[in-house]
N, C-alpha and C. Protein backbone atom coordinates (compact mmCIF):
# COMPACT_ATOMS: atom_id res chain seq x y z
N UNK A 1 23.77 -12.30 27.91
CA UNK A 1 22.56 -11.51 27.73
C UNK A 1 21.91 -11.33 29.09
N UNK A 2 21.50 -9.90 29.28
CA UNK A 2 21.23 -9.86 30.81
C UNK A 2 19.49 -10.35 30.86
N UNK A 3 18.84 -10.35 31.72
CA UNK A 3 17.73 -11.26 32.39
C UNK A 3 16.43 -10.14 31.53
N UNK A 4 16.83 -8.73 31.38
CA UNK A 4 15.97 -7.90 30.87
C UNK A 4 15.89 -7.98 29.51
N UNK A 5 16.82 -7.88 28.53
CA UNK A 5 17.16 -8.09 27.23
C UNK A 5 16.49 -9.81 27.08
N UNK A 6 16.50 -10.86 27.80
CA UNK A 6 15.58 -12.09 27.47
C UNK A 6 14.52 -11.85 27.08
N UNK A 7 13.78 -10.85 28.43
CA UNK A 7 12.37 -10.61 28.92
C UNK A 7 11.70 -9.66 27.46
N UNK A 8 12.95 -8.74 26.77
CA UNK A 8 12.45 -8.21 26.19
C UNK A 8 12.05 -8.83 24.52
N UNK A 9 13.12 -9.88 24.54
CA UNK A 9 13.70 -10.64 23.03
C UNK A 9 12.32 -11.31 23.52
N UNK A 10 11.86 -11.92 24.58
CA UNK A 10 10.43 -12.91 24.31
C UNK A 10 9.32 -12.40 24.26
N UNK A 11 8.95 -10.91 24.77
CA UNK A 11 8.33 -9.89 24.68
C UNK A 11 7.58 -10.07 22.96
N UNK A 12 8.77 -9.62 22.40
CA UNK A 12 9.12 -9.41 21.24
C UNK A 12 8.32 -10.53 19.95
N UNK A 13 8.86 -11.97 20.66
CA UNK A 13 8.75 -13.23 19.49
C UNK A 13 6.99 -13.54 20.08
N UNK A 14 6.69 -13.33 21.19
CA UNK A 14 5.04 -13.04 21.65
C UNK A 14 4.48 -12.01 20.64
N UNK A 15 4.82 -10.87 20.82
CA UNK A 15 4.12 -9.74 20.15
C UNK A 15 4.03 -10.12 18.80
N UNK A 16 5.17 -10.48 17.86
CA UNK A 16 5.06 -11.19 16.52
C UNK A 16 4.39 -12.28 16.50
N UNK A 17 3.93 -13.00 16.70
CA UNK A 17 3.15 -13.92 16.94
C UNK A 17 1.86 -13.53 17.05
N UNK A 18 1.03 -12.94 17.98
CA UNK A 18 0.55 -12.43 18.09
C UNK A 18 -0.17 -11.17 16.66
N UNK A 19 0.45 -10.26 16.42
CA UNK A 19 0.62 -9.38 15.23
C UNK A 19 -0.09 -9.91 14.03
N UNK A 20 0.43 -11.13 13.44
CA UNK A 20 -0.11 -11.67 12.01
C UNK A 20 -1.68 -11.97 12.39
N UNK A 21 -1.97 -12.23 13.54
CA UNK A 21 -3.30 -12.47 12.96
C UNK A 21 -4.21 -11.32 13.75
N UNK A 22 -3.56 -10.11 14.08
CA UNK A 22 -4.57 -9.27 13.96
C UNK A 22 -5.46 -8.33 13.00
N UNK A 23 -6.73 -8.35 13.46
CA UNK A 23 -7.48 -7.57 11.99
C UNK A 23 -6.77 -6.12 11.77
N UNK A 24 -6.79 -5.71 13.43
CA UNK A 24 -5.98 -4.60 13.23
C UNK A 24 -5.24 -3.57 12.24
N UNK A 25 -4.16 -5.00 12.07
CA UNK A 25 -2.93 -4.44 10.87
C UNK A 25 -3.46 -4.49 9.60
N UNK A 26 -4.51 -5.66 9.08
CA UNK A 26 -5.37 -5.63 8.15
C UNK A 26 -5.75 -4.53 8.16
N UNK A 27 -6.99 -3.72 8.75
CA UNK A 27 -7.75 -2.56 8.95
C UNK A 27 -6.73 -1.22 8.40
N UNK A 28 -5.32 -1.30 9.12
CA UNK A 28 -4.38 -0.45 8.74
C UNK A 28 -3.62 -0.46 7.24
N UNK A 29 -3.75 -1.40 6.93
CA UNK A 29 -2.87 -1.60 5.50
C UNK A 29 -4.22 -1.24 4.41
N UNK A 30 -4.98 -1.97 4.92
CA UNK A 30 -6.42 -1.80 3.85
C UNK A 30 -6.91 0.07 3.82
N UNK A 31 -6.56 0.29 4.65
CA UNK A 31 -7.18 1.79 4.41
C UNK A 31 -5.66 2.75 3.76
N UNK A 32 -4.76 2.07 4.13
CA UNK A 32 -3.74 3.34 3.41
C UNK A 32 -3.62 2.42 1.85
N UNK A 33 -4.32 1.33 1.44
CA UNK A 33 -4.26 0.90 -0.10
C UNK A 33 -5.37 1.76 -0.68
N UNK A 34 -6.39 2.08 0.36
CA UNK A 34 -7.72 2.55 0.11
C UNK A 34 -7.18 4.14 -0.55
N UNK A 35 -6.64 4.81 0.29
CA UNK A 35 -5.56 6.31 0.66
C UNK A 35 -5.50 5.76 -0.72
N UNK A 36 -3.97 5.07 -0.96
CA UNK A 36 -3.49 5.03 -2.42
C UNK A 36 -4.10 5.09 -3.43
N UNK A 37 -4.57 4.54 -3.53
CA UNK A 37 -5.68 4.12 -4.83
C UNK A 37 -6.78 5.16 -5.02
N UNK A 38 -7.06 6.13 -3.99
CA UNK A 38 -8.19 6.82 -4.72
C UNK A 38 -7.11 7.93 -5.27
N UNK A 39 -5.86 8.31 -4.68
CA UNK A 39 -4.90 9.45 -5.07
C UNK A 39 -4.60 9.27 -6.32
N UNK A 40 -4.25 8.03 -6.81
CA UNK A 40 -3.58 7.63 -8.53
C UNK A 40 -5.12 7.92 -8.82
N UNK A 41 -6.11 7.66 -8.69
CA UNK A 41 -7.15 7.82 -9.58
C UNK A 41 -7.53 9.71 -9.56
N UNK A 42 -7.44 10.03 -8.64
CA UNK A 42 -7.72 11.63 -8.83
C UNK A 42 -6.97 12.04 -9.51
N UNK A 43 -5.40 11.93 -9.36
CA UNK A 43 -4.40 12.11 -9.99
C UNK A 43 -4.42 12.20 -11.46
N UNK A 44 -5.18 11.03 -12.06
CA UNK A 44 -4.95 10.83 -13.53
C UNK A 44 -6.07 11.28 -14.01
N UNK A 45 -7.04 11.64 -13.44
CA UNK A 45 -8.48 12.84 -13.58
C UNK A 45 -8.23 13.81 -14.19
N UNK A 46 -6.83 14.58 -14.05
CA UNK A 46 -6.42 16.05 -14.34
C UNK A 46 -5.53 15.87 -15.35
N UNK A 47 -5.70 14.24 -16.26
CA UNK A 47 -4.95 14.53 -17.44
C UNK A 47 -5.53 14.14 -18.49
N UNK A 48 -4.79 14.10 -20.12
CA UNK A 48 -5.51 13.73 -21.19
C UNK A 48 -5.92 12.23 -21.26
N UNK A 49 -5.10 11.45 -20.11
CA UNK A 49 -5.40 10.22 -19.85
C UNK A 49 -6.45 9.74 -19.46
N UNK A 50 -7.55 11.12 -18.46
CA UNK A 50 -8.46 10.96 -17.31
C UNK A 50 -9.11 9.34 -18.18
N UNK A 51 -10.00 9.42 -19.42
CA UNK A 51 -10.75 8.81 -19.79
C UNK A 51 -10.46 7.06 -19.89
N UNK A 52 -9.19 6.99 -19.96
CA UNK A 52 -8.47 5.74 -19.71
C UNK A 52 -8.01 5.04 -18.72
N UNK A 53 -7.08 6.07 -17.45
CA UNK A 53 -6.36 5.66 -16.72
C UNK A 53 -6.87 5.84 -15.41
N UNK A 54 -7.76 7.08 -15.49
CA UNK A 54 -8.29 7.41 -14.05
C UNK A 54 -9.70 6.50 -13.81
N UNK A 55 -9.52 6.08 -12.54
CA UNK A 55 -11.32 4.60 -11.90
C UNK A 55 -10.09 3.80 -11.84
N UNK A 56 -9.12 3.23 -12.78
CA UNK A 56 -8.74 2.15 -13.23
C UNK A 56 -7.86 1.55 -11.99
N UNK A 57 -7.69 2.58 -11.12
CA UNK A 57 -6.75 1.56 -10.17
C UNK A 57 -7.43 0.84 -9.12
N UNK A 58 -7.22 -0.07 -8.46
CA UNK A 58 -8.26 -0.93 -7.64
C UNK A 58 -6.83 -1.74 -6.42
N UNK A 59 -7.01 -2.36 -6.08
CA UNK A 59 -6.55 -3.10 -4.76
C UNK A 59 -6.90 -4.40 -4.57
N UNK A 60 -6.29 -5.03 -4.30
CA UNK A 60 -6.67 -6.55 -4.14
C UNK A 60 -5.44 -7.33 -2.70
N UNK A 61 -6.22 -8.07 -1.42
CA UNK A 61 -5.69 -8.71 -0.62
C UNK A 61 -4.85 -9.82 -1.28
N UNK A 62 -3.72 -9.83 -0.70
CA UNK A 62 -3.16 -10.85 -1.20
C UNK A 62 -2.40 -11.15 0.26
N UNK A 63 -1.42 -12.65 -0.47
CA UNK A 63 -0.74 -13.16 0.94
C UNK A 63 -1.18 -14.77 1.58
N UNK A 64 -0.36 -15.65 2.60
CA UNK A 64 -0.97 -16.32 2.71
C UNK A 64 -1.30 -16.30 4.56
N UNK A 65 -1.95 -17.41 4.91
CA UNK A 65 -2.41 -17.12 6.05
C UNK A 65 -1.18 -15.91 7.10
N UNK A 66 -1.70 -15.65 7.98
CA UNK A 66 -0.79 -14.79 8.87
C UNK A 66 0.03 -13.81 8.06
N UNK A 67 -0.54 -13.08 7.19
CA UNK A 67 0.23 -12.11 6.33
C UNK A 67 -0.86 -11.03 5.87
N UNK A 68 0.01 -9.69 5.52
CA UNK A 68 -1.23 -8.74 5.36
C UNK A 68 -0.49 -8.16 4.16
N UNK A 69 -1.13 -8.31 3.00
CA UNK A 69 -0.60 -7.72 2.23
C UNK A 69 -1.58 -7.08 0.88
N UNK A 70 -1.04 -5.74 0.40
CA UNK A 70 -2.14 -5.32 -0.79
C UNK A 70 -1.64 -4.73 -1.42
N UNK A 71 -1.89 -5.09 -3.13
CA UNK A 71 -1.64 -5.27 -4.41
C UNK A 71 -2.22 -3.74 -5.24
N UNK A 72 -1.80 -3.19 -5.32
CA UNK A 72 -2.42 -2.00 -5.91
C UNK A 72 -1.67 -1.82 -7.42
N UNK A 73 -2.80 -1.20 -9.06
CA UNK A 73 -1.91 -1.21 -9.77
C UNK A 73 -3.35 -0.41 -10.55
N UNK A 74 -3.17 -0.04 -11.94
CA UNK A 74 -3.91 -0.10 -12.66
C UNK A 74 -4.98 -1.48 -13.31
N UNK A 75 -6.02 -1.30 -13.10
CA UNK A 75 -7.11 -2.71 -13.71
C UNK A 75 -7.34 -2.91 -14.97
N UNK A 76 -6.81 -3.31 -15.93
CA UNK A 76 -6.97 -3.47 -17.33
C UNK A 76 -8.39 -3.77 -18.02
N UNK A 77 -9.09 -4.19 -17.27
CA UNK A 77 -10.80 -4.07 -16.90
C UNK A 77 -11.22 -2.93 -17.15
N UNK A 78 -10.63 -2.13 -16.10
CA UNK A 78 -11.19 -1.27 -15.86
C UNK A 78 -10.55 0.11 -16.91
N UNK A 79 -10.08 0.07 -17.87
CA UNK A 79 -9.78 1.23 -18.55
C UNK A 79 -7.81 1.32 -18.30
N UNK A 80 -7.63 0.47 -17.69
CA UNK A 80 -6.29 0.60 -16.91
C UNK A 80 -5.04 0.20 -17.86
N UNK A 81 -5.49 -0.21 -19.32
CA UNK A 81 -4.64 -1.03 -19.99
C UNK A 81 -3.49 0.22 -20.81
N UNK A 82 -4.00 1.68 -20.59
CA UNK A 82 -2.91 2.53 -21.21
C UNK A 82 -2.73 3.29 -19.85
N UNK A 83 -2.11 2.59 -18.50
CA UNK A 83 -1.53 3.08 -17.63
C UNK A 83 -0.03 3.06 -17.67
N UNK A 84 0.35 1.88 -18.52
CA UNK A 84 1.56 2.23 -18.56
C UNK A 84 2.33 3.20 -18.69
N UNK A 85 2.01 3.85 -20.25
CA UNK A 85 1.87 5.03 -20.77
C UNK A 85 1.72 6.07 -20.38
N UNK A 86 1.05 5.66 -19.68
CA UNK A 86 0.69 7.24 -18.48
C UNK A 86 1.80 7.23 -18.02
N UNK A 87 2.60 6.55 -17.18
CA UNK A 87 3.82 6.79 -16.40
C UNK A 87 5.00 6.24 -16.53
N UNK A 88 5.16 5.99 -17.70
CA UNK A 88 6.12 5.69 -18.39
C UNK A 88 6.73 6.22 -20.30
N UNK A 89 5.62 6.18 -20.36
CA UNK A 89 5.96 6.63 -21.89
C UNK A 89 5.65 5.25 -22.79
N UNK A 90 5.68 5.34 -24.08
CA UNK A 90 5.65 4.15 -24.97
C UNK A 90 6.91 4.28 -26.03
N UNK A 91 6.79 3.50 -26.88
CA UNK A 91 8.01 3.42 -28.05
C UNK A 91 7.58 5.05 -28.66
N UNK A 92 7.20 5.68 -29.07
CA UNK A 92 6.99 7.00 -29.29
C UNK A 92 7.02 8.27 -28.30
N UNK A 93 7.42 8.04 -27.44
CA UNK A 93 7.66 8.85 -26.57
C UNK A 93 6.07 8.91 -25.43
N UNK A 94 5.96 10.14 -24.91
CA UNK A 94 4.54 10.48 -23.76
C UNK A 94 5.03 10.01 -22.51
N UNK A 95 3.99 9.89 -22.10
CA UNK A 95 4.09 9.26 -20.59
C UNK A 95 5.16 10.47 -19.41
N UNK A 96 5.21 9.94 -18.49
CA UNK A 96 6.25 10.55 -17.70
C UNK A 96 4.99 11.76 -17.32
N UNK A 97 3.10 11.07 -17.31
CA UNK A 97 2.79 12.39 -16.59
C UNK A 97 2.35 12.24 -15.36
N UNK A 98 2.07 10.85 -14.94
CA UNK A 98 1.93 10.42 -13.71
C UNK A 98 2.81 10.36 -12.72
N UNK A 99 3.11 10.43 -11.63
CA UNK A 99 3.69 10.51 -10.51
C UNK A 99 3.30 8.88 -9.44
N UNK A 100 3.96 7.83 -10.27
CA UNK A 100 4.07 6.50 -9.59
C UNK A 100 4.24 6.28 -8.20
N UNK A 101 5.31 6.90 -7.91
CA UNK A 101 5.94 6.87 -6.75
C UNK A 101 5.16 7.78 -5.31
N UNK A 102 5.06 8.93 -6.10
CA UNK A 102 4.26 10.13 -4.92
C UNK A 102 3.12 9.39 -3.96
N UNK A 103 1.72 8.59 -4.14
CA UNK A 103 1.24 8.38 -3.68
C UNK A 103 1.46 7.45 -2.25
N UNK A 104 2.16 6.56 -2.84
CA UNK A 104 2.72 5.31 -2.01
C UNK A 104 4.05 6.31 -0.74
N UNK A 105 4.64 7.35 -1.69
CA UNK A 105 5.91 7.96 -0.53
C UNK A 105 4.69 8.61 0.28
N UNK A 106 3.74 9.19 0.19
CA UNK A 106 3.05 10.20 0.97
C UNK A 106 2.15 9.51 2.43
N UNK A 107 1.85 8.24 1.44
CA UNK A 107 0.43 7.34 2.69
C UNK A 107 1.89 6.07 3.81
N UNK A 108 2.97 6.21 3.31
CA UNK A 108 3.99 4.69 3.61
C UNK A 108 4.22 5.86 5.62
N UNK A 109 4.12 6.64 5.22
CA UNK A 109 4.92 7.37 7.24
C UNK A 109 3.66 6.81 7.97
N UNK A 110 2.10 7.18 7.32
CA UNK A 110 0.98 7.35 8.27
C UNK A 110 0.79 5.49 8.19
N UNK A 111 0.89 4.81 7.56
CA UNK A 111 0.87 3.32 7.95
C UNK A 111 1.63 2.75 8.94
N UNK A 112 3.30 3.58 8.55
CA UNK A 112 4.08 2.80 9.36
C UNK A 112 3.81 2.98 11.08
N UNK A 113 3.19 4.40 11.54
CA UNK A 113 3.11 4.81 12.83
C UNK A 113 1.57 4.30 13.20
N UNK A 114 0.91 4.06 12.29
CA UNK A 114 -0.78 3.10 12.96
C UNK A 114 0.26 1.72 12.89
N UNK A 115 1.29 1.31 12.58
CA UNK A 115 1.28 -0.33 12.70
C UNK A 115 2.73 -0.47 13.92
N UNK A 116 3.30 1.11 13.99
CA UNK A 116 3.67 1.28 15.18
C UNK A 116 3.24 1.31 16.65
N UNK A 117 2.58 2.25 16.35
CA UNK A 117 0.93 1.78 17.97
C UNK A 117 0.39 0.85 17.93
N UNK A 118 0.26 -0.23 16.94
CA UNK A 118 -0.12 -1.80 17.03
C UNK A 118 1.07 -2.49 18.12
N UNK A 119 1.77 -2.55 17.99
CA UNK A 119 3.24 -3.14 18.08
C UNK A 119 3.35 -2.45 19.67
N UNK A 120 3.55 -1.03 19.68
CA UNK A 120 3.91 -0.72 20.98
C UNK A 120 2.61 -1.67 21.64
N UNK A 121 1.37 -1.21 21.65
CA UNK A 121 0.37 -1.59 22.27
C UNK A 121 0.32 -3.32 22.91
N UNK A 122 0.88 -4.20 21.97
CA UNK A 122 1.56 -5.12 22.00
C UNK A 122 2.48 -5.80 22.92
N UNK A 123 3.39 -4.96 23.43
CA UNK A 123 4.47 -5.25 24.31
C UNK A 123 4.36 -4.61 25.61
């Protein structure tokens, strides 16, 4: 391994180190759960579900020290308990009117490049 490829591999195990405990990446993950979560809720606004499924999604930190992680889903609290249904269907058929996946594919590029300029910034 040449003397640069060291410099860069320790670069590297610094910058990770470093990384977990910035608020930073917090700040970044928390606002694209923020992104997510208000989209499933607008989303389910524009259906026969609105009255059930839409408010109902919420976010919650999870993880243990040096980790950034967030929990997004429907709140059963909160009206969230016929979300399934919404995007899935039940033993009688329905569902299949929500779009599960769309929110999370749309906000996952603009996280990954704010936690990319963390990282470059880093090294």
């Amino acid at each position: 391994m040449s003397d640069e490829m060291r410099q860069l591999a320790s670069d590297v195990v610094k910058a990770a180190g470093r990384l977990a405990s910035l608020e930073d990446v917090n700040a970044v993950v928390k606002k694209g759960a923020q992104v997510m979560k208000d989209e499933y809720n607008d989303e389910a606004k524009g259906s026969w579900f609105s009255g059930s499924v839409a408010g109902s999604w919420t976010y919650d930190r999870k993880g243990a020290f040096g980790a950034v992680e967030y929990e997004l889903g429907p709140d059963k609290d909160r009206g969230g308990a016929l979300a399934n249904i919404y995007y899935f269907g039940g033993s009688n058929g329905g569902g299949n009117t929500g779009d599960i996946d769309g929110p999370a594919q749309r906000e996952m590029p603009e996280i990954e490049k704010n936690l990319a300029d963390i990282i470059e910034g880093l090294l």
